[in-house]
PDB file of N, CA and C in Angstrom:
ATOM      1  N   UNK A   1     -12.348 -21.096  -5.903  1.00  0.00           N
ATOM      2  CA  UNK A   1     -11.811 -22.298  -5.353  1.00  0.00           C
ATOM      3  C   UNK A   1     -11.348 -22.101  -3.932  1.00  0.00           C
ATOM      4  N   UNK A   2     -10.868 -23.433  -3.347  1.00  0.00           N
ATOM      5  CA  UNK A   2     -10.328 -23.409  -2.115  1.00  0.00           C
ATOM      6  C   UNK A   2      -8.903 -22.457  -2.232  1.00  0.00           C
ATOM      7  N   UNK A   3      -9.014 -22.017  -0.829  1.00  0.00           N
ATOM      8  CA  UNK A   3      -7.489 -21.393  -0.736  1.00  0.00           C
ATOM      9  C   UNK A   3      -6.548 -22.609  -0.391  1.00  0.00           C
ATOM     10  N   UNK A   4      -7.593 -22.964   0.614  1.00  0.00           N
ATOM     11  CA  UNK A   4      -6.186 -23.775   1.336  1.00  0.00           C
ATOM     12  C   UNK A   4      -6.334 -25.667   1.349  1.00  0.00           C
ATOM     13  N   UNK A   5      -6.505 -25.746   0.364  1.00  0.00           N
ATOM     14  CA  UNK A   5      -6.465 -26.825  -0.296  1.00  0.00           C
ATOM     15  C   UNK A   5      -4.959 -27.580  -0.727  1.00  0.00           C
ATOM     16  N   UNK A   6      -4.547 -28.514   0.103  1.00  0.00           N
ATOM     17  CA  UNK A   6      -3.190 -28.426   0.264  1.00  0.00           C
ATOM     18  C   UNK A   6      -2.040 -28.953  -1.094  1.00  0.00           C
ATOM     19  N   UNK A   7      -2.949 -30.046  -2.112  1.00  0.00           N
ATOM     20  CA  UNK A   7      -2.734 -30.726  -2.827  1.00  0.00           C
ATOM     21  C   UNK A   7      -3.090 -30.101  -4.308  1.00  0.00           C
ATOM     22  N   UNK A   8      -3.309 -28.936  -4.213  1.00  0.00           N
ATOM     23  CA  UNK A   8      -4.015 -28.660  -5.563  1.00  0.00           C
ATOM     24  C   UNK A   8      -2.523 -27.612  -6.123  1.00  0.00           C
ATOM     25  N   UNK A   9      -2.638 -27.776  -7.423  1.00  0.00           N
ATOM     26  CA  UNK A   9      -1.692 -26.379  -7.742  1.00  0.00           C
ATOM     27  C   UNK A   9      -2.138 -25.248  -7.649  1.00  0.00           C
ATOM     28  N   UNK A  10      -1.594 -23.705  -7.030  1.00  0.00           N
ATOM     29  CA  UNK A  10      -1.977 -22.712  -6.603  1.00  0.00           C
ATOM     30  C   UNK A  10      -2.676 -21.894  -8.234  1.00  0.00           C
ATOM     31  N   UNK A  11      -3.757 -21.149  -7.628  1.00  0.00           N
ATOM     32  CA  UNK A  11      -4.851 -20.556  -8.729  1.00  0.00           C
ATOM     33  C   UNK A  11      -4.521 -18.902  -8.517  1.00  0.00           C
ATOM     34  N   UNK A  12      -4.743 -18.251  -9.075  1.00  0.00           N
ATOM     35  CA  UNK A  12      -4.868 -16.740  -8.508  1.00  0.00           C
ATOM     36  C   UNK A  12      -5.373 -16.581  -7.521  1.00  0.00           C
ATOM     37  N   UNK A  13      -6.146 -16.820  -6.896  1.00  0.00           N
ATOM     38  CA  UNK A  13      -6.834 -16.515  -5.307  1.00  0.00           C
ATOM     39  C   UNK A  13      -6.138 -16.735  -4.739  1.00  0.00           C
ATOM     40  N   UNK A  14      -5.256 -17.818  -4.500  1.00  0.00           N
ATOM     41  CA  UNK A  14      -4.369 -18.168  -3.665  1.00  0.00           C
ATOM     42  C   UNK A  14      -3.088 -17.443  -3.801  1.00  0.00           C
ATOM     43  N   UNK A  15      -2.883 -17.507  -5.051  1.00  0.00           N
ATOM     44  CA  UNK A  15      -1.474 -16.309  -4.955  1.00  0.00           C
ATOM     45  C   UNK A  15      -1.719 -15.102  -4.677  1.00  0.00           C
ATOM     46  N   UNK A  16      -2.474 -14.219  -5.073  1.00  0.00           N
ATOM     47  CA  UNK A  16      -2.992 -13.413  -4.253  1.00  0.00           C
ATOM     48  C   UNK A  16      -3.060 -13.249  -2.906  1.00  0.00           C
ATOM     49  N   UNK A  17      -3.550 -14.050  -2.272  1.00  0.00           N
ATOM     50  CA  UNK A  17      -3.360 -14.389  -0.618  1.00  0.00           C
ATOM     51  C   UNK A  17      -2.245 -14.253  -0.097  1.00  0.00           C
ATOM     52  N   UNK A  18      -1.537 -14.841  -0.956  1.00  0.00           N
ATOM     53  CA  UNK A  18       0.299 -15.054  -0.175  1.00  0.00           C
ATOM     54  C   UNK A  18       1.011 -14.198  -0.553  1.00  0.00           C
ATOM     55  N   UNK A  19       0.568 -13.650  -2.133  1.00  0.00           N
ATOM     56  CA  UNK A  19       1.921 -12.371  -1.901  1.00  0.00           C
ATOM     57  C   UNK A  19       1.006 -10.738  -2.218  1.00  0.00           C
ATOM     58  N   UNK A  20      -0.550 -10.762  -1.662  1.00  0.00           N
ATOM     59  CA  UNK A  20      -0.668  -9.610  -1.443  1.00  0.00           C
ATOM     60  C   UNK A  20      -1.452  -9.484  -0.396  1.00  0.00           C
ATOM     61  N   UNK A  21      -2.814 -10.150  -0.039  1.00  0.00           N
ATOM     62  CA  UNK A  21      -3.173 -10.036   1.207  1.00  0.00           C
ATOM     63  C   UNK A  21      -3.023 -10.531   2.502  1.00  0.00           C
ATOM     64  N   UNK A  22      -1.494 -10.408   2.772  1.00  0.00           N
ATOM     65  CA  UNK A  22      -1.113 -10.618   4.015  1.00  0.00           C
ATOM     66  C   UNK A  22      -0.480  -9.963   4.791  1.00  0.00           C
ATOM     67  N   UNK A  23       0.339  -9.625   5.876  1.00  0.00           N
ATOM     68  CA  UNK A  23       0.640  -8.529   6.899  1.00  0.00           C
ATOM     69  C   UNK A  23       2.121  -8.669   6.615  1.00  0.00           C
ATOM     70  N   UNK A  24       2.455 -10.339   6.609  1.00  0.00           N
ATOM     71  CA  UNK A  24       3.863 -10.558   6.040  1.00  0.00           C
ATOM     72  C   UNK A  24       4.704  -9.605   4.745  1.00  0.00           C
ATOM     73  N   UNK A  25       3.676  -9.487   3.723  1.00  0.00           N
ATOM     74  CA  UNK A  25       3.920  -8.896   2.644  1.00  0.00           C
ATOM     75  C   UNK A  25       3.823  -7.047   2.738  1.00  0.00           C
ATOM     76  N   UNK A  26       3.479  -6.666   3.719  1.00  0.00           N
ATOM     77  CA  UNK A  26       3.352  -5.300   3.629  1.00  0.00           C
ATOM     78  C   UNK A  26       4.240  -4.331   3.136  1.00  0.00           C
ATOM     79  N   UNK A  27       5.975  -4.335   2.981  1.00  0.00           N
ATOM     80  CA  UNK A  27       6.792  -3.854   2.358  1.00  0.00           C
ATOM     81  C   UNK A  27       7.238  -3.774   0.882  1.00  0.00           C
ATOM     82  N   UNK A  28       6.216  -5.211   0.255  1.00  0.00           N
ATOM     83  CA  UNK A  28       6.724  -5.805  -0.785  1.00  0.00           C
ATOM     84  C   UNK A  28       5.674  -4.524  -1.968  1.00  0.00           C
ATOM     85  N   UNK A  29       5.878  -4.579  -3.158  1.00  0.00           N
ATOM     86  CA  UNK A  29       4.841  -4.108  -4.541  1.00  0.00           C
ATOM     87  C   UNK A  29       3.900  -4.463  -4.223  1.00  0.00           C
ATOM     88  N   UNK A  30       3.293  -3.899  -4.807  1.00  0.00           N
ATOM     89  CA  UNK A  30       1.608  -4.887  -5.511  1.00  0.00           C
ATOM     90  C   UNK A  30       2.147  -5.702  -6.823  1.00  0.00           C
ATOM     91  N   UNK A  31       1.363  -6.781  -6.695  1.00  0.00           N
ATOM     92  CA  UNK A  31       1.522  -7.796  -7.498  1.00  0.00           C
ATOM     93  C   UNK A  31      -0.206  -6.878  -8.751  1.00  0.00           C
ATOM     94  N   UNK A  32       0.428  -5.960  -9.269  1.00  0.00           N
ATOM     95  CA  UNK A  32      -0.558  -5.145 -10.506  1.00  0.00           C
ATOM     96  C   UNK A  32      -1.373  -6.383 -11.389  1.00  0.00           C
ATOM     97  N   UNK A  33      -0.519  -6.801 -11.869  1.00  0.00           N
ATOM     98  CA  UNK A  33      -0.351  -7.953 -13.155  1.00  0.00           C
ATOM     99  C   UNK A  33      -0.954  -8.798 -12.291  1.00  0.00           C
ATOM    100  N   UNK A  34      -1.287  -9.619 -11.409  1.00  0.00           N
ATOM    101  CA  UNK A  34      -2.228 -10.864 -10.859  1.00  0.00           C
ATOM    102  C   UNK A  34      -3.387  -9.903 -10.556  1.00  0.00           C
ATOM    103  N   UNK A  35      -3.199  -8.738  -9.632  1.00  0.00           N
ATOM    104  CA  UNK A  35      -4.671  -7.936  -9.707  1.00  0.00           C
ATOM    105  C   UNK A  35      -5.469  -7.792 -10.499  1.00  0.00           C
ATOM    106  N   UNK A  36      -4.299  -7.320 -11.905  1.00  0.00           N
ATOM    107  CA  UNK A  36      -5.590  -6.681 -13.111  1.00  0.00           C
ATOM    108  C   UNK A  36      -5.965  -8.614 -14.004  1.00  0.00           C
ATOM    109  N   UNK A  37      -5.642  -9.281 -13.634  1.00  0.00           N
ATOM    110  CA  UNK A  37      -5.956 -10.593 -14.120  1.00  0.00           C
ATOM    111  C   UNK A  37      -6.918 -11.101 -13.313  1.00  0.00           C
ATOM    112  N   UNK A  38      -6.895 -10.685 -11.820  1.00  0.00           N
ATOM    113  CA  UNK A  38      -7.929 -11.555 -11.306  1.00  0.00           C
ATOM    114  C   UNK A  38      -9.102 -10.600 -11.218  1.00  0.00           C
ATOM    115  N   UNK A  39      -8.961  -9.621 -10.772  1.00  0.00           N
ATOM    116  CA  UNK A  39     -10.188  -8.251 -10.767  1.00  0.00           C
ATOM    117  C   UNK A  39     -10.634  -7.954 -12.708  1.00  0.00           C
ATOM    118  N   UNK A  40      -9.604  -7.479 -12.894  1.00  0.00           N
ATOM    119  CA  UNK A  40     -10.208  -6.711 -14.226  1.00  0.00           C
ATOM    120  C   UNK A  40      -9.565  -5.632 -14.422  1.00  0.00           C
ATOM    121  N   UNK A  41      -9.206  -4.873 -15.772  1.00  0.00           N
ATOM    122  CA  UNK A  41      -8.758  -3.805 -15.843  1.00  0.00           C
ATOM    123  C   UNK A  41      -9.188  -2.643 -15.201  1.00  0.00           C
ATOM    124  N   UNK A  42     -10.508  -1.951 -14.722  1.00  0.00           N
ATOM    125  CA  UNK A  42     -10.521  -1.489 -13.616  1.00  0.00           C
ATOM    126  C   UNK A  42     -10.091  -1.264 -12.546  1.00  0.00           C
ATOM    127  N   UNK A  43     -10.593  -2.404 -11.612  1.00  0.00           N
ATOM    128  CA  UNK A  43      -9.779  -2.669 -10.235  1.00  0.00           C
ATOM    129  C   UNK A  43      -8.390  -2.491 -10.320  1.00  0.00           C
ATOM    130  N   UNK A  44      -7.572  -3.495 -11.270  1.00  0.00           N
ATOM    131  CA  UNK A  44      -6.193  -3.266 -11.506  1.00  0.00           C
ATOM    132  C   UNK A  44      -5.496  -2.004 -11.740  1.00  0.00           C
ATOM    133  N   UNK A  45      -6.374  -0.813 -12.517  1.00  0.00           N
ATOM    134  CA  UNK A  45      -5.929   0.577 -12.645  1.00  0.00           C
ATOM    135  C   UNK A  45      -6.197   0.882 -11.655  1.00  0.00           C
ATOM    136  N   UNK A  46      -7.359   0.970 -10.636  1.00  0.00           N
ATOM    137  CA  UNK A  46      -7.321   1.545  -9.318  1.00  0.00           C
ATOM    138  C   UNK A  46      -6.254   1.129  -8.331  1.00  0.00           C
ATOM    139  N   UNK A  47      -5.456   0.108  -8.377  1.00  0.00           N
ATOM    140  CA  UNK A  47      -4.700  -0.216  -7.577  1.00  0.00           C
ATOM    141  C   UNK A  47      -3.807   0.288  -7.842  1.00  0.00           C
ATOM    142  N   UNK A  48      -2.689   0.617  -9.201  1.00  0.00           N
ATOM    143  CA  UNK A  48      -2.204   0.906  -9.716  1.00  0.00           C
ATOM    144  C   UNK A  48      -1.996   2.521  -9.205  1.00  0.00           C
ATOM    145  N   UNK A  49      -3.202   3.452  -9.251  1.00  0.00           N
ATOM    146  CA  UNK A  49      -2.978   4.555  -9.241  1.00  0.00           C
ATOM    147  C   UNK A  49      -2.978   4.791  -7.594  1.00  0.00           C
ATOM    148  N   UNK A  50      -3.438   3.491  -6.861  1.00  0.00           N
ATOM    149  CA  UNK A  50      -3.498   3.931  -5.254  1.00  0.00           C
ATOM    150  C   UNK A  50      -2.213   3.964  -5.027  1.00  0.00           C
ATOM    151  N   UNK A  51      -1.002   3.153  -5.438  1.00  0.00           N
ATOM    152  CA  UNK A  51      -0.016   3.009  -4.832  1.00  0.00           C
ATOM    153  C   UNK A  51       1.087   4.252  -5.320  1.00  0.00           C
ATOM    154  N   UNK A  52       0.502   4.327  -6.440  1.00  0.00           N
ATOM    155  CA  UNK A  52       1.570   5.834  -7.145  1.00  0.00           C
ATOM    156  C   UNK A  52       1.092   6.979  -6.430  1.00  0.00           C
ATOM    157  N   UNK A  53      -0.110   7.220  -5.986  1.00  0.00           N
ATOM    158  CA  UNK A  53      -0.499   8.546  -4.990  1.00  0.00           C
ATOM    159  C   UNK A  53       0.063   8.328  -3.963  1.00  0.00           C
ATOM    160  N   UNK A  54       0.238   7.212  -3.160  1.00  0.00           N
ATOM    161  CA  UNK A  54       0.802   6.537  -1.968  1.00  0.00           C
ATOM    162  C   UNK A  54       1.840   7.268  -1.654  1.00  0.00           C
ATOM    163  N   UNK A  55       3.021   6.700  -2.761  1.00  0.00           N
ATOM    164  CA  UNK A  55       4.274   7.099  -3.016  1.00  0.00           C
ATOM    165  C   UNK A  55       4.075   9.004  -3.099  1.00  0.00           C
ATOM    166  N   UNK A  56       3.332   9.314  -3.904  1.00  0.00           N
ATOM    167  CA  UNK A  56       3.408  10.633  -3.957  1.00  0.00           C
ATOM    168  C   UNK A  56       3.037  11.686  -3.016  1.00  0.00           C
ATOM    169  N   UNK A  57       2.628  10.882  -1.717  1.00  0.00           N
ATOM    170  CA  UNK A  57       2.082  11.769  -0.152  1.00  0.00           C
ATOM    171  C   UNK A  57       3.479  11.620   0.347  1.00  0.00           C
ATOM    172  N   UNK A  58       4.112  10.376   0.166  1.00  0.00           N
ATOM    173  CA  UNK A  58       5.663  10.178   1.692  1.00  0.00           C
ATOM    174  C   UNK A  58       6.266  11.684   1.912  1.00  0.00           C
ATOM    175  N   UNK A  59       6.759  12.000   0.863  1.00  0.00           N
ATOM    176  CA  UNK A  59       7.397  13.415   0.797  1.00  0.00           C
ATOM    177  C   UNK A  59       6.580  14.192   1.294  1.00  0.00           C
ATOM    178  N   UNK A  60       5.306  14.834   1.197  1.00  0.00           N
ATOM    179  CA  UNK A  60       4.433  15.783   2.095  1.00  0.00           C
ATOM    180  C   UNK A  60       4.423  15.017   3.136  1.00  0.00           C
ATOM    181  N   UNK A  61       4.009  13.852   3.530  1.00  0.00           N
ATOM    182  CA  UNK A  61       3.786  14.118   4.780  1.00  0.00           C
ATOM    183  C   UNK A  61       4.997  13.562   5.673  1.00  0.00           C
ATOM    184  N   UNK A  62       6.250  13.536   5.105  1.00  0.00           N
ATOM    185  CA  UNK A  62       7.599  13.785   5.654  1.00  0.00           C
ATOM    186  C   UNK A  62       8.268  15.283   6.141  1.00  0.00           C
ATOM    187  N   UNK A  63       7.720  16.163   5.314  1.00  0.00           N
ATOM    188  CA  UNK A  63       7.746  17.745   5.048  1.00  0.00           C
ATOM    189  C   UNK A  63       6.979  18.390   6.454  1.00  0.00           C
ATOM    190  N   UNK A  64       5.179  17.645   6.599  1.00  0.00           N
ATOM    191  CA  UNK A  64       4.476  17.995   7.460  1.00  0.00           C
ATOM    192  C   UNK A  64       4.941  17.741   9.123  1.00  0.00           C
ATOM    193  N   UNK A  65       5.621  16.666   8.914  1.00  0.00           N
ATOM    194  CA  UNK A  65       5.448  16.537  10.269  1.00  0.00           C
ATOM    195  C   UNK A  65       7.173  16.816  10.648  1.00  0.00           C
ATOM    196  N   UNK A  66       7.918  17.489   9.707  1.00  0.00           N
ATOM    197  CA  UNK A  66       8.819  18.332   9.751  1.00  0.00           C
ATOM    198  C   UNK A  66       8.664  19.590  10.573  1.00  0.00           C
ATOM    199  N   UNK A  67       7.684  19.887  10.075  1.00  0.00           N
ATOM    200  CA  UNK A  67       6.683  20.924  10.257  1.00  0.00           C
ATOM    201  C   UNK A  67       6.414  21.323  11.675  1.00  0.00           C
ATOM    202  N   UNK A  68       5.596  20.409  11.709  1.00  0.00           N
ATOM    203  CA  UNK A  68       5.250  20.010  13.309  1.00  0.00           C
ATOM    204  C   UNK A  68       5.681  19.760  14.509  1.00  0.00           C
ATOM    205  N   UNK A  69       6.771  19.364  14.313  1.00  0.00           N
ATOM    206  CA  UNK A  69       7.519  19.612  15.222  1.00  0.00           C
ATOM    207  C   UNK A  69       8.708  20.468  15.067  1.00  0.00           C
ATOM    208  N   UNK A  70       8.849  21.078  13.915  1.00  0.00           N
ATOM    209  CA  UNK A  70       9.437  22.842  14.310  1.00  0.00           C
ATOM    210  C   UNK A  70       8.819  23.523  15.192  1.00  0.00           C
ATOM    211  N   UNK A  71       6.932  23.937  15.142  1.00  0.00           N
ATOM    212  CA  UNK A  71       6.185  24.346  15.796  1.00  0.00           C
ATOM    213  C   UNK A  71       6.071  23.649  16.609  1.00  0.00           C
ATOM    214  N   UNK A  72       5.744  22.766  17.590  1.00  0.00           N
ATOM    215  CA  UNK A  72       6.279  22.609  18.936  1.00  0.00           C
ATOM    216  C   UNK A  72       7.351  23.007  19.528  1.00  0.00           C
ATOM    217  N   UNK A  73       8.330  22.772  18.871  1.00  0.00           N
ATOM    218  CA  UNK A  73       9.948  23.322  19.685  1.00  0.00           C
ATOM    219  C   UNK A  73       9.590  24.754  19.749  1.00  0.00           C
ATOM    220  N   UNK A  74       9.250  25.139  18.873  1.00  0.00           N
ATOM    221  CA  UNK A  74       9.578  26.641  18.988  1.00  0.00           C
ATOM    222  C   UNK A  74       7.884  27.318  19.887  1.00  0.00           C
ATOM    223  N   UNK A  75       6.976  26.763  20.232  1.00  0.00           N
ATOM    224  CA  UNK A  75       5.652  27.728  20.513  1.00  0.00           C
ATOM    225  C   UNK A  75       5.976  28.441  21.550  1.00  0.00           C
ATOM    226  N   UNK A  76       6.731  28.141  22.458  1.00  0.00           N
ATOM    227  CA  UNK A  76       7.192  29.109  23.564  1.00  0.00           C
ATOM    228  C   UNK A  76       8.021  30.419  23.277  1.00  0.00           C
ATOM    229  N   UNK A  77       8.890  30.415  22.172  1.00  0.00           N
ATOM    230  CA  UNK A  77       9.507  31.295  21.887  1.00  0.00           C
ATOM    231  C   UNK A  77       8.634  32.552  21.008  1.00  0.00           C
ATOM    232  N   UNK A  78       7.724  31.376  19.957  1.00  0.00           N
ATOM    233  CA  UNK A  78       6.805  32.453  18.988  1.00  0.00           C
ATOM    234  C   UNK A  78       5.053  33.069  19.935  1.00  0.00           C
ATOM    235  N   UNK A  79       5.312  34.635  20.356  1.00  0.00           N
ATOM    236  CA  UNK A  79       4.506  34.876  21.054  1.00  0.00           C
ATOM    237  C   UNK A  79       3.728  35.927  20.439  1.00  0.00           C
ATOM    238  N   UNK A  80       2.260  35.527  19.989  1.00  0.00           N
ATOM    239  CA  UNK A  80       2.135  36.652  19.448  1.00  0.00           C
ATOM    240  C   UNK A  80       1.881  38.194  19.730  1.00  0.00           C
TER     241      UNK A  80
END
């Protein structure tokens, strides 16, 4: 159906639109439960497991670039 069809009551495509594919929403969950309803149990587990790996990099690559700039501050001092 139309998205933007102004008079109609909102369908999954459209909710979808507004509370997941937009730039506005970027802080918010995934809406799982409208995914795996409008995609399929598939898609919906893939989304599912993208956002739990997501979550499970912050810490490494909070660690890494810890990292990284230890080794900058210090390359002048470490000579081999």
């Amino acid at each position: 159906g139309e998205i933007e069809d102004g008079d109609a009551e909102p369908n999954d495509r459209r909710l979808l639109f507004e509370e997941w594919a937009s730039y506005s929403v970027f802080y918010k969950y995934q809406p799982i439960g409208l995914i795996r309803k409008y995609f399929g149990e598939k898609v919906g587990l893939y989304f599912a497991w993208l956002g739990v790996y997501t979550q499970m990099l912050i810490p490494a690559s909070i660690i890494g670039v810890i990292v990284f700039l230890y080794g900058c501050a210090t390359v002048d001092d470490n000579i081999p």
